[in-house]
N, C-alpha and C. Protein backbone atom coordinates (compact mmCIF):
# COMPACT_ATOMS: atom_id res chain seq x y z
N UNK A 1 135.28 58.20 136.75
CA UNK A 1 135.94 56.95 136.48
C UNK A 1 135.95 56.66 134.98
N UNK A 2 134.51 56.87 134.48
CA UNK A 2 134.98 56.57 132.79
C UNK A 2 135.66 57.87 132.42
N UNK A 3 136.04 58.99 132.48
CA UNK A 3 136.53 59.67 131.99
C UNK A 3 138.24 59.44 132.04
N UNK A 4 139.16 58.78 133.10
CA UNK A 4 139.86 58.40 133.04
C UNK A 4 140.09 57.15 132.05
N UNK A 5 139.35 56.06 132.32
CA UNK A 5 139.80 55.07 131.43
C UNK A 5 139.57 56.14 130.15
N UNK A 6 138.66 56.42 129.55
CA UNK A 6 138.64 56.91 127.92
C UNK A 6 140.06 57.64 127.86
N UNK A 7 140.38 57.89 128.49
CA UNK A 7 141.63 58.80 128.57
C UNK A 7 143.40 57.90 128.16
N UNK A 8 142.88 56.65 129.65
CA UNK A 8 144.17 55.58 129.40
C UNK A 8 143.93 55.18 128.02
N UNK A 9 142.66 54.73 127.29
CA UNK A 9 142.78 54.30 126.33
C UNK A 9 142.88 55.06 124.85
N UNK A 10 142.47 56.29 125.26
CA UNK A 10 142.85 57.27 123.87
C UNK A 10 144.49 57.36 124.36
N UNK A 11 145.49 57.59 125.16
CA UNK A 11 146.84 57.92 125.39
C UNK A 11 147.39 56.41 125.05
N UNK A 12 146.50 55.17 125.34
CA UNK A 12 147.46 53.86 124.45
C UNK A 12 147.39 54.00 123.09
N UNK A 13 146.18 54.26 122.81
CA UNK A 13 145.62 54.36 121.16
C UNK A 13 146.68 55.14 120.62
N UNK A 14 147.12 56.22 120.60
CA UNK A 14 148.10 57.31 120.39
C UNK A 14 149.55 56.59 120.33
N UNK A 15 149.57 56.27 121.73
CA UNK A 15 151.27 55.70 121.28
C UNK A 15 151.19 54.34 120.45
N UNK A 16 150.44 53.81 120.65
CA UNK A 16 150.36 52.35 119.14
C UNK A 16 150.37 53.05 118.20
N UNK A 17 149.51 54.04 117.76
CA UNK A 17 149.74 54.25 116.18
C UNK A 17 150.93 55.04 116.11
N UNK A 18 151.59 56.17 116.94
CA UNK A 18 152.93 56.53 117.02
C UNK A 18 153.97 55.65 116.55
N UNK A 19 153.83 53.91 117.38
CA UNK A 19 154.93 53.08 117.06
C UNK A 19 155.13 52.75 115.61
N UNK A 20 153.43 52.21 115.42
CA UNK A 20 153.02 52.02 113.98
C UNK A 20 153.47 52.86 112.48
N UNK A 21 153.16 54.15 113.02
CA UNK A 21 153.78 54.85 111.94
C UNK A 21 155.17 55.83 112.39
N UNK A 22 155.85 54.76 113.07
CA UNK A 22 157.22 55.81 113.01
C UNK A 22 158.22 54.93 111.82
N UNK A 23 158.89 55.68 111.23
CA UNK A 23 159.69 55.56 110.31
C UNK A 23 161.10 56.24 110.68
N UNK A 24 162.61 56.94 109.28
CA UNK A 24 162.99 57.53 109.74
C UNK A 24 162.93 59.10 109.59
N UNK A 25 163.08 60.06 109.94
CA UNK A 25 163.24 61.06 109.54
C UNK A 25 164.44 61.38 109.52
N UNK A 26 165.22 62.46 108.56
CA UNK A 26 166.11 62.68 108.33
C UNK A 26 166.15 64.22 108.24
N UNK A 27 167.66 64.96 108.06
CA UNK A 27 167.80 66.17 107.82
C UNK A 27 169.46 66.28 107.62
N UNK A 28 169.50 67.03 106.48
CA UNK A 28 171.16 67.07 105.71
C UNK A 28 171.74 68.34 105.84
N UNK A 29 172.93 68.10 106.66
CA UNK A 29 173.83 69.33 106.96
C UNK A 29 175.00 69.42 105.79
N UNK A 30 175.28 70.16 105.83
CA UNK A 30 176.13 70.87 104.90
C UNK A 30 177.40 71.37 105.55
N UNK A 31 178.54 71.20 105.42
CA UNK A 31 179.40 71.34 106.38
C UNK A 31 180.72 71.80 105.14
N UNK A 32 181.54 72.78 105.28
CA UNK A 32 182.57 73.54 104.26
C UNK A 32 183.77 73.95 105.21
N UNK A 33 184.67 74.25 104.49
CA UNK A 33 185.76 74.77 104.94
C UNK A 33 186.37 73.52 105.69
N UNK A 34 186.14 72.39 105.35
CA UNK A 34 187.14 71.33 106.20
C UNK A 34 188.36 71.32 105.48
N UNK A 35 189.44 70.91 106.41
CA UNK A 35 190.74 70.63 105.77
C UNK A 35 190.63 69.34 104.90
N UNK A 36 191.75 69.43 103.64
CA UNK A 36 191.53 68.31 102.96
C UNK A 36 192.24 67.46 104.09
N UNK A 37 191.56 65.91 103.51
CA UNK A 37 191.70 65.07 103.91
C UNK A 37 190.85 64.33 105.46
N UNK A 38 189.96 65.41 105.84
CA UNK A 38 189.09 65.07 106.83
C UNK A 38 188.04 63.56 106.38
N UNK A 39 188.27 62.88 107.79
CA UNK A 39 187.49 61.95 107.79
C UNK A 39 186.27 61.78 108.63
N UNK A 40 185.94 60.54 108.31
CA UNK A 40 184.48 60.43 109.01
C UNK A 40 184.96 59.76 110.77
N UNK A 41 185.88 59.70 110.87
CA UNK A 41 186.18 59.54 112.32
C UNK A 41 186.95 60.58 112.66
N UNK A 42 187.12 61.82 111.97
CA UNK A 42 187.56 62.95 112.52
C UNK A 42 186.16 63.71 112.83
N UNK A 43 185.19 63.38 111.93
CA UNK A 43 184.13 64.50 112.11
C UNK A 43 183.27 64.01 113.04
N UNK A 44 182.99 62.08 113.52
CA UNK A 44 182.14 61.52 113.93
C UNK A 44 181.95 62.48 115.46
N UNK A 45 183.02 62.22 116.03
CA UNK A 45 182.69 63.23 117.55
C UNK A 45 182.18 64.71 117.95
N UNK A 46 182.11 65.79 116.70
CA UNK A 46 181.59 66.63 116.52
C UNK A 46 180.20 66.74 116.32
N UNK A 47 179.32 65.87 115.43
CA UNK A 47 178.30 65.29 115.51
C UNK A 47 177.16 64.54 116.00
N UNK A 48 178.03 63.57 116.53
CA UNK A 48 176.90 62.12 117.50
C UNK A 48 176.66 62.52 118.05
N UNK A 49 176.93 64.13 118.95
CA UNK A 49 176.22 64.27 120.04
C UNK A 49 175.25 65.17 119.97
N UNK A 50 175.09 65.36 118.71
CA UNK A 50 173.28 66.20 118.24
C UNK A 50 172.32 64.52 117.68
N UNK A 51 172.63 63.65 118.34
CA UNK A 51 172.17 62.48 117.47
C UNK A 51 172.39 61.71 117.01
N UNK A 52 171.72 60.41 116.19
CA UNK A 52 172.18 59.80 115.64
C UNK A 52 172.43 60.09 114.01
N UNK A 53 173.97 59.59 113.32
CA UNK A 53 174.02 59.89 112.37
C UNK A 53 173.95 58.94 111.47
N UNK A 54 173.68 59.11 109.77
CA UNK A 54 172.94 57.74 109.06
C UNK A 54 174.60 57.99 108.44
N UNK A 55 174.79 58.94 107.41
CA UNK A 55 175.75 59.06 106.79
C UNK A 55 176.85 60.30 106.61
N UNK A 56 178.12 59.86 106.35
CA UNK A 56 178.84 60.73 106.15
C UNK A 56 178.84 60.81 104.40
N UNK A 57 178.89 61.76 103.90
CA UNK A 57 179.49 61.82 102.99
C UNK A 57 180.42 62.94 102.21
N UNK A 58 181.51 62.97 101.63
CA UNK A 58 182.38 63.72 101.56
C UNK A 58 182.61 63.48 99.59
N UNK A 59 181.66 64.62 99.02
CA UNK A 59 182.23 64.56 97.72
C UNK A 59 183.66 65.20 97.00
N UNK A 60 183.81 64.71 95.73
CA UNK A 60 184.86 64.77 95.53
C UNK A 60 185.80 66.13 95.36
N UNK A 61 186.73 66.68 96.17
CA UNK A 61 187.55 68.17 95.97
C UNK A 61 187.62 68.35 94.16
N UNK A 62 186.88 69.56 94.14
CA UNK A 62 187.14 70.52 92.84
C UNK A 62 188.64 70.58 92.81
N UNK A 63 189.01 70.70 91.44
CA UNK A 63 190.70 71.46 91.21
C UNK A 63 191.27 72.38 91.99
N UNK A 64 192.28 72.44 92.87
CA UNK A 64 192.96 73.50 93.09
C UNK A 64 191.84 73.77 94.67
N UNK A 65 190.86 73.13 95.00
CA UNK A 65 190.33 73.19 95.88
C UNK A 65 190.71 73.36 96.88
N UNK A 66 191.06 74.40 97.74
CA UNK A 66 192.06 73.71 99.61
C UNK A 66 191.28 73.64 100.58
N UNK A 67 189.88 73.06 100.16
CA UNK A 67 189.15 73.05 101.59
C UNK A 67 188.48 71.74 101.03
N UNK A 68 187.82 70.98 102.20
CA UNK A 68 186.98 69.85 102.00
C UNK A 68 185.49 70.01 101.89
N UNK A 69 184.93 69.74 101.87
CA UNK A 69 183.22 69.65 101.92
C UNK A 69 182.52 68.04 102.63
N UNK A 70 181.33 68.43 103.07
CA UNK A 70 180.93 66.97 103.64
C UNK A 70 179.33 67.68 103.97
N UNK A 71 178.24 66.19 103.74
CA UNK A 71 177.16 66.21 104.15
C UNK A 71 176.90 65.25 104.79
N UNK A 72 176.12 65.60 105.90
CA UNK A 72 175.86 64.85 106.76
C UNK A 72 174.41 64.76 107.11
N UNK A 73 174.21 63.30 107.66
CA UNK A 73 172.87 63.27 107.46
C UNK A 73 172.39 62.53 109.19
N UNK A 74 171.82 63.24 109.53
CA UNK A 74 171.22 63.06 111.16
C UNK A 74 170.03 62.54 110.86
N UNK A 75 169.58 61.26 111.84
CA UNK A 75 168.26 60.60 111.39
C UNK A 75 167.43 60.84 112.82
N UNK A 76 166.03 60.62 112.99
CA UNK A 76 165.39 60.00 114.14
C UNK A 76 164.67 58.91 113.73
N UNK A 77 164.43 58.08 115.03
CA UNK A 77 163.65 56.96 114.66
C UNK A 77 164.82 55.73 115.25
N UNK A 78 164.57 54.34 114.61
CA UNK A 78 164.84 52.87 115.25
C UNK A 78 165.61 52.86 113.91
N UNK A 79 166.88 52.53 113.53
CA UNK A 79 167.63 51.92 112.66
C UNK A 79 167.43 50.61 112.69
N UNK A 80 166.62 49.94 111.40
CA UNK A 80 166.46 48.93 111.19
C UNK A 80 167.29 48.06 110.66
N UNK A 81 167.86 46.23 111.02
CA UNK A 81 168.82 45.94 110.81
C UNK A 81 169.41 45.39 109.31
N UNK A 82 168.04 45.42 108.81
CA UNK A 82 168.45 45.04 107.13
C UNK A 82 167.88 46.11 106.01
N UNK A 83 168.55 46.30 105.52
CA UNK A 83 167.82 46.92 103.48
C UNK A 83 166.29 46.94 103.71
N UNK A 84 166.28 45.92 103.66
CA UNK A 84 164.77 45.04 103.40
C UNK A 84 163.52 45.99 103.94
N UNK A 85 164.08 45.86 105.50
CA UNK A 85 163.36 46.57 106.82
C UNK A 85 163.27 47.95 106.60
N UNK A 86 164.45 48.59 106.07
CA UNK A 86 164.57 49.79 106.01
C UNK A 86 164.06 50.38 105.05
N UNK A 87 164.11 49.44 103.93
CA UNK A 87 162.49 50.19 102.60
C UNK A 87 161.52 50.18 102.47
N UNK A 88 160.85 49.17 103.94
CA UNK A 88 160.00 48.97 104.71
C UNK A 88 158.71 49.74 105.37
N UNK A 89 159.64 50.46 106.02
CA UNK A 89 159.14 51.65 107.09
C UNK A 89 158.38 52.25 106.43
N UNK A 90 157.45 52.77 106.92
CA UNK A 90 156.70 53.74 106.55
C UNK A 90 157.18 55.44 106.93
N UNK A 91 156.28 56.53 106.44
CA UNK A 91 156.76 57.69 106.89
C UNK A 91 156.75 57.96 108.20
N UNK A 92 157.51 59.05 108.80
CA UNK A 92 157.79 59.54 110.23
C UNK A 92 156.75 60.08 110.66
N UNK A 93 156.50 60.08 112.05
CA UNK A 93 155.69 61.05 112.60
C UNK A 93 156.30 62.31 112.41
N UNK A 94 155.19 63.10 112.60
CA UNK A 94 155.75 64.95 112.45
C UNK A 94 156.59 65.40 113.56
N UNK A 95 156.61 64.50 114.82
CA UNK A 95 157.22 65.06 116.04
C UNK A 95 158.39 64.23 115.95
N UNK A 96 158.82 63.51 114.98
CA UNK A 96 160.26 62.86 114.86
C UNK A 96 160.86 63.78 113.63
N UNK A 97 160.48 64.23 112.71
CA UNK A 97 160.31 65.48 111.91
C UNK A 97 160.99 66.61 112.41
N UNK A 98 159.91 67.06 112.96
CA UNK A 98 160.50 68.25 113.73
C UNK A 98 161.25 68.31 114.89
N UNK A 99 161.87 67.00 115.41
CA UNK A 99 163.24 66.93 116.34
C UNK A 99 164.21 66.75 115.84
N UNK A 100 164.42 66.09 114.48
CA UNK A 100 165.75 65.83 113.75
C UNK A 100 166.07 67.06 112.60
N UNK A 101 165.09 67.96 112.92
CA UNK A 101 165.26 69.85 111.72
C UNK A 101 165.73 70.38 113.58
N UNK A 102 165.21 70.10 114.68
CA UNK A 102 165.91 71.03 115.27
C UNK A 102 167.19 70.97 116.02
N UNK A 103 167.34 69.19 115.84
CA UNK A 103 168.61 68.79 116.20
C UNK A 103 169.64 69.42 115.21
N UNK A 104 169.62 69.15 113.93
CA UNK A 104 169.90 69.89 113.21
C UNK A 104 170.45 71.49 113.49
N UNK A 105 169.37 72.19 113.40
CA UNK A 105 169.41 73.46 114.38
C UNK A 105 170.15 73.97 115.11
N UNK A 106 170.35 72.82 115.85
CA UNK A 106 171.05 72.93 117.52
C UNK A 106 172.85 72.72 116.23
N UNK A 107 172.73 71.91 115.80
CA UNK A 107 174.42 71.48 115.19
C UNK A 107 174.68 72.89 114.66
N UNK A 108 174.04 73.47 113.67
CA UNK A 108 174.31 74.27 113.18
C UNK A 108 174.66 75.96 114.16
N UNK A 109 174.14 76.03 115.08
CA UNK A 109 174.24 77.21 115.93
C UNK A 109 175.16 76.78 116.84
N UNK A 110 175.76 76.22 117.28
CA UNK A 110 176.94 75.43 117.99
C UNK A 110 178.68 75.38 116.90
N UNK A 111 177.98 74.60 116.01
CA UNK A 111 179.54 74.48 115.53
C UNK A 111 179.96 75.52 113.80
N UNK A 112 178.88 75.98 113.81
CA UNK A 112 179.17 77.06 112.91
C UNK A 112 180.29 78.10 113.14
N UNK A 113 181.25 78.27 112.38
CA UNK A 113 182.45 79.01 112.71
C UNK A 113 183.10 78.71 113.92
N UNK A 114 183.03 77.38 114.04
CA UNK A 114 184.25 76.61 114.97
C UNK A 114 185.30 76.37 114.47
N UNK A 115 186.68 76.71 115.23
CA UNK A 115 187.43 75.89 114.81
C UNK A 115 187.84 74.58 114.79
N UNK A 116 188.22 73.81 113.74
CA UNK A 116 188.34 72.74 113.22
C UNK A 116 189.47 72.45 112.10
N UNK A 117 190.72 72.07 112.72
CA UNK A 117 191.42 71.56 112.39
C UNK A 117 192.22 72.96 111.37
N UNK A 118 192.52 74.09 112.68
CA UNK A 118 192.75 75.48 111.99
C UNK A 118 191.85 76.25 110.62
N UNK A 119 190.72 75.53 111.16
CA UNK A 119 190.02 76.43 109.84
C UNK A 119 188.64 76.72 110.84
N UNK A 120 187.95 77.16 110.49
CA UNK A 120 186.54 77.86 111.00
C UNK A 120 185.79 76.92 110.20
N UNK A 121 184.53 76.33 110.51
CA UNK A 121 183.58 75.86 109.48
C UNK A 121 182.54 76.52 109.44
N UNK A 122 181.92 75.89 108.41
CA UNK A 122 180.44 76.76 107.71
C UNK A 122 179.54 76.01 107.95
N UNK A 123 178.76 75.73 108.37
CA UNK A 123 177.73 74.73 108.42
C UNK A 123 176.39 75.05 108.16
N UNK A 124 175.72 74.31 107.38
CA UNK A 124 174.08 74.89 107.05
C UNK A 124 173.05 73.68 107.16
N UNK A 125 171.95 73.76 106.76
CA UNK A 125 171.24 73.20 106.26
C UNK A 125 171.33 72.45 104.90
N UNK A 126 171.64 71.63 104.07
CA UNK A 126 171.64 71.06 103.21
C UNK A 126 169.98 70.88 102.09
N UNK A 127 169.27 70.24 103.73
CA UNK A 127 168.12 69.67 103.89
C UNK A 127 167.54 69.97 105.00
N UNK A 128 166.35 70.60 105.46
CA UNK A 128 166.37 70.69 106.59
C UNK A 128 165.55 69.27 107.05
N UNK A 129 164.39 69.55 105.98
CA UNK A 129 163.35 68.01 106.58
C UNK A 129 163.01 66.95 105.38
N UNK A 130 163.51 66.25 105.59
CA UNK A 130 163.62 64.63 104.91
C UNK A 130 162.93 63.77 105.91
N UNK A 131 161.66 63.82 105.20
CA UNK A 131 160.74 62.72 105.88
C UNK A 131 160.99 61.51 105.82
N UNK A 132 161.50 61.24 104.51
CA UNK A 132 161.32 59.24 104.07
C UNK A 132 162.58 59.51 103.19
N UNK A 133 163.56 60.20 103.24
CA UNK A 133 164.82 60.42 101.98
C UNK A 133 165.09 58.94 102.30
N UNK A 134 165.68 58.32 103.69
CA UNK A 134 166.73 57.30 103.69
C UNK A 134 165.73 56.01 103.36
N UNK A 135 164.24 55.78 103.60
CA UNK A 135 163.91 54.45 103.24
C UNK A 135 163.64 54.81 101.11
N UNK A 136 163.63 56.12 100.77
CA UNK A 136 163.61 55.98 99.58
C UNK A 136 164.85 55.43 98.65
N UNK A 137 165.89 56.26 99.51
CA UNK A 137 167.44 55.39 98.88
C UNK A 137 167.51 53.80 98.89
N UNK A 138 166.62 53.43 100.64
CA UNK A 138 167.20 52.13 100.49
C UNK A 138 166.18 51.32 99.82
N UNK A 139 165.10 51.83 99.02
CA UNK A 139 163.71 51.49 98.27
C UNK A 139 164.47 51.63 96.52
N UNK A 140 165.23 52.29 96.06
CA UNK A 140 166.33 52.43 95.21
C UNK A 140 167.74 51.11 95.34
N UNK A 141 167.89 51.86 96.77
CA UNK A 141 169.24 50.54 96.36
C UNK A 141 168.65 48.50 95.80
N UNK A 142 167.32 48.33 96.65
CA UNK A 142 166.81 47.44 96.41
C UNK A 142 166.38 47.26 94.77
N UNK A 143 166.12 48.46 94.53
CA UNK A 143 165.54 48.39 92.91
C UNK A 143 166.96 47.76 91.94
N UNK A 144 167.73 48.61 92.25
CA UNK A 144 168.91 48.22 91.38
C UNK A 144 169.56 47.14 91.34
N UNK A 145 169.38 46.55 93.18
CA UNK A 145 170.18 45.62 93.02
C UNK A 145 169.35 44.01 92.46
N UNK A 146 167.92 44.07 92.23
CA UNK A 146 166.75 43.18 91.68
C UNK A 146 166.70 43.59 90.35
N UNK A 147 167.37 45.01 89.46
CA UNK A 147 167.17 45.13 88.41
C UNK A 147 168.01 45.72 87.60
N UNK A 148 169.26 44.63 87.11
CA UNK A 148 170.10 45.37 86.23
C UNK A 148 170.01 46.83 85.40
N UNK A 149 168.79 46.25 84.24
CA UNK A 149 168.51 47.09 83.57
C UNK A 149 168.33 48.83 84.55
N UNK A 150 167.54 48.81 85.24
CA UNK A 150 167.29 50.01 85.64
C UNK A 150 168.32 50.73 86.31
N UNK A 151 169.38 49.69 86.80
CA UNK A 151 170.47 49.98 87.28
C UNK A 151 171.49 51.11 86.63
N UNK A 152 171.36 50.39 85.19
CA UNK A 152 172.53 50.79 84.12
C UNK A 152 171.70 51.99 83.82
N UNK A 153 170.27 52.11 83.60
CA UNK A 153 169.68 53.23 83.56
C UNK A 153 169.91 54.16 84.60
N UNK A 154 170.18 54.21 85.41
CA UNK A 154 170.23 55.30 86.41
C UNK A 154 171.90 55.59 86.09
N UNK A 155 172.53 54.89 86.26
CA UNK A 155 173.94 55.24 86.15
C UNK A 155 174.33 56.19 84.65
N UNK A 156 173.64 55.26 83.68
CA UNK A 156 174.02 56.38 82.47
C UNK A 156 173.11 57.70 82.85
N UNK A 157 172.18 58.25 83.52
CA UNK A 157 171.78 59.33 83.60
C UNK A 157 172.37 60.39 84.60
N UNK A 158 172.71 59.56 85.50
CA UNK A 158 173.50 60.34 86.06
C UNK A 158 174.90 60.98 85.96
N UNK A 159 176.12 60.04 84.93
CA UNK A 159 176.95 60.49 83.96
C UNK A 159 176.42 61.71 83.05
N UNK A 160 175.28 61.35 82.36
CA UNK A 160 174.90 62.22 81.46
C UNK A 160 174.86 63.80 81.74
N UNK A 161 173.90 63.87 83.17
CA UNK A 161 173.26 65.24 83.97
C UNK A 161 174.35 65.18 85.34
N UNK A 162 174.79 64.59 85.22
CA UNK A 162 176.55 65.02 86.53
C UNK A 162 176.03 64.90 87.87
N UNK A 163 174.27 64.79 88.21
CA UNK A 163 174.08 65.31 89.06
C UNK A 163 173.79 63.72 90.25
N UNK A 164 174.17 64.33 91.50
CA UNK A 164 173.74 62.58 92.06
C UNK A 164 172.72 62.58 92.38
N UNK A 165 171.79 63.23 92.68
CA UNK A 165 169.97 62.76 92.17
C UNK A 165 169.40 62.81 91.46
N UNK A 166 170.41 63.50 90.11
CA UNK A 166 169.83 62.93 88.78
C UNK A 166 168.89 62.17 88.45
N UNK A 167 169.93 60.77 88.56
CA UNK A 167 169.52 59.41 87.69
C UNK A 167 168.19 58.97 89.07
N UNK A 168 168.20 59.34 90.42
CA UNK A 168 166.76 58.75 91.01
C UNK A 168 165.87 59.51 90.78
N UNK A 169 166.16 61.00 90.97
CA UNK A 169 164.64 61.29 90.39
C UNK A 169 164.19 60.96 88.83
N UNK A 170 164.52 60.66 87.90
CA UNK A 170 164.88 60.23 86.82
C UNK A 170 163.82 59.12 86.75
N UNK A 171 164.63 57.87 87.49
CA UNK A 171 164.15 56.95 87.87
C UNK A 171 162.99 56.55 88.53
N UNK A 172 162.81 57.45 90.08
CA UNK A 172 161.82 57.63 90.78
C UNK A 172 160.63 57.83 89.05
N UNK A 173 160.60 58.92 88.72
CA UNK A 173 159.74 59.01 88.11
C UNK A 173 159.37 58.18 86.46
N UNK A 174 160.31 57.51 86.51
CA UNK A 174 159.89 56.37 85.43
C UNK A 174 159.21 55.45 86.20
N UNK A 175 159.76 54.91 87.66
CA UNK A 175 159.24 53.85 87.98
C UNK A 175 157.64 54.26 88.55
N UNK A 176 157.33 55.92 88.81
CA UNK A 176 156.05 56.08 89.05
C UNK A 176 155.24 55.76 88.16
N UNK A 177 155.91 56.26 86.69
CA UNK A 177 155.02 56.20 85.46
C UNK A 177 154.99 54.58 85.04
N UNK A 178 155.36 54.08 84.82
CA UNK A 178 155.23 52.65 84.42
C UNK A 178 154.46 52.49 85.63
N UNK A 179 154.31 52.40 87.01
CA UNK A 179 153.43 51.64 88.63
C UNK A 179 152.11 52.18 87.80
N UNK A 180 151.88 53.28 87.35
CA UNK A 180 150.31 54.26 87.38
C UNK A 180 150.26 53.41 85.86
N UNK A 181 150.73 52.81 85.14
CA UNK A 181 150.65 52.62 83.70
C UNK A 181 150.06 50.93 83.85
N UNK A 182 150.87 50.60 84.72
CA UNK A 182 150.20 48.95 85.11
C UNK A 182 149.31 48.75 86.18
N UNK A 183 148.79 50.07 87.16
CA UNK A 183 147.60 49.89 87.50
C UNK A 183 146.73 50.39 86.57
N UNK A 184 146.56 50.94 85.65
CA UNK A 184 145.27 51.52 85.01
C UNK A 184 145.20 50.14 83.63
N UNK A 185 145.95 49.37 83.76
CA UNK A 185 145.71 47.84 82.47
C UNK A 185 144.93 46.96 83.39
C-alpha cells in the first residue's frame, strides 16, 4: 500500500513540474524550390499536419532567382496569448524537444521531393532543436519595443552585417554584458 501511494505521488510530482517547466520548443525547416510567389496559405496545409506552426517566413528572391525559399518554424508546447506571456516561459522539457526535431523529421521524409506546384521541393532542417528560440525573439521584440535606443542599435547592425541574427546576437550579447556588468556594481 505505501509503495503505491509513493508512486501516485512521485507520478503527480513529475507531471507538476512537467507543467511548470514546459515552455516552447521549436525546430526550423528549410524548404527550396517553391514557385515564386508561394504563400503562407498555400504552404499552411502541407504543414499543420506535422503540428503546430509558429511562423512562416519567406525571405526575399535573389536576382534572376526562379524559385522561392521559406522557413518554417514548428513549435511544441501551449501558445501563450500575449508577448508578455510568451517571454515569460521558461525552457522546454527535453520530451517536448525531442517531439518537435522529430515532427520535424517526419515533415522532412514525407514531403521532401514532392511535388508542389510543378516543382519538387527540398526540404531540410534549418534548425533542428530550438529550445527557447521563440520566447528569446519575443524577450527581443519586448526589448525594442521598451527601448528605442537599442532598437536603432540592432537595426543599424544588422544593415551593417546583412545578416538577420546579426543585430540579436549582437545585442543578445551586449545586453548579457551590461546584465553581468550591473550585477557585479
Amino acid at each position: 500500500m505505501f509503495g503505491s501511494t509513493l508512486r501516485t505521488v512521485a507520478t503527480t510530482a513529475m507531471r507538476t513540474q512537467r507543467i511548470q517547466t514546459r515552455g516552447l520548443a521549436s525546430s526550423i525547416l528549410y524548404v527550396t524550390n517553391l514557385p515564386l510567389g508561394t504563400t503562407e496559405e498555400k504552404l499552411a496545409p502541407l504543414f499543420e499536419k506535422y503540428g503546430p506552426v509558429y511562423e512562416y517566413h519567406f525571405p526575399q528572391a535573389r536576382n534572376q532567382q526562379p524559385y522561392a525559399n521559406a522557413f518554417i518554424k514548428l513549435y511544441s508546447g501551449d501558445l501563450p496569448s500575449t508577448i508578455e506571456e510568451l517571454a515569460a516561459l521558461p525552457a522546454p522539457s527535453a520530451i517536448e524537444v525531442s517531439d518537435v526535431a522529430k515532427r520535424g523529421s517526419d515533415a522532412i521524409a514525407e514531403l521532401n521531393q514532392q511535388d508542389f506546384g510543378g516543382r519538387p521541393l527540398r526540404v531540410g532542417f534549418a534548425h533542428k532543436n530550438m529550445p527557447d528560440a521563440i520566447q528569446f525573439h519575443a524577450r527581443m521584440t519586448l526589448r525594442k519595443s521598451a527601448d528605442p535606443e537599442f532598437a536603432a542599435n540592432i537595426n543599424k547592425r544588422q544593415n551593417e552585417k546583412g545578416g538577420y541574427s546579426a543585430g540579436y546576437k549582437d545585442g543578445f550579447r551586449d545586453g548579457l554584458a551590461q546584465a553581468q556588468k550591473d550585477a557585479s556594481q
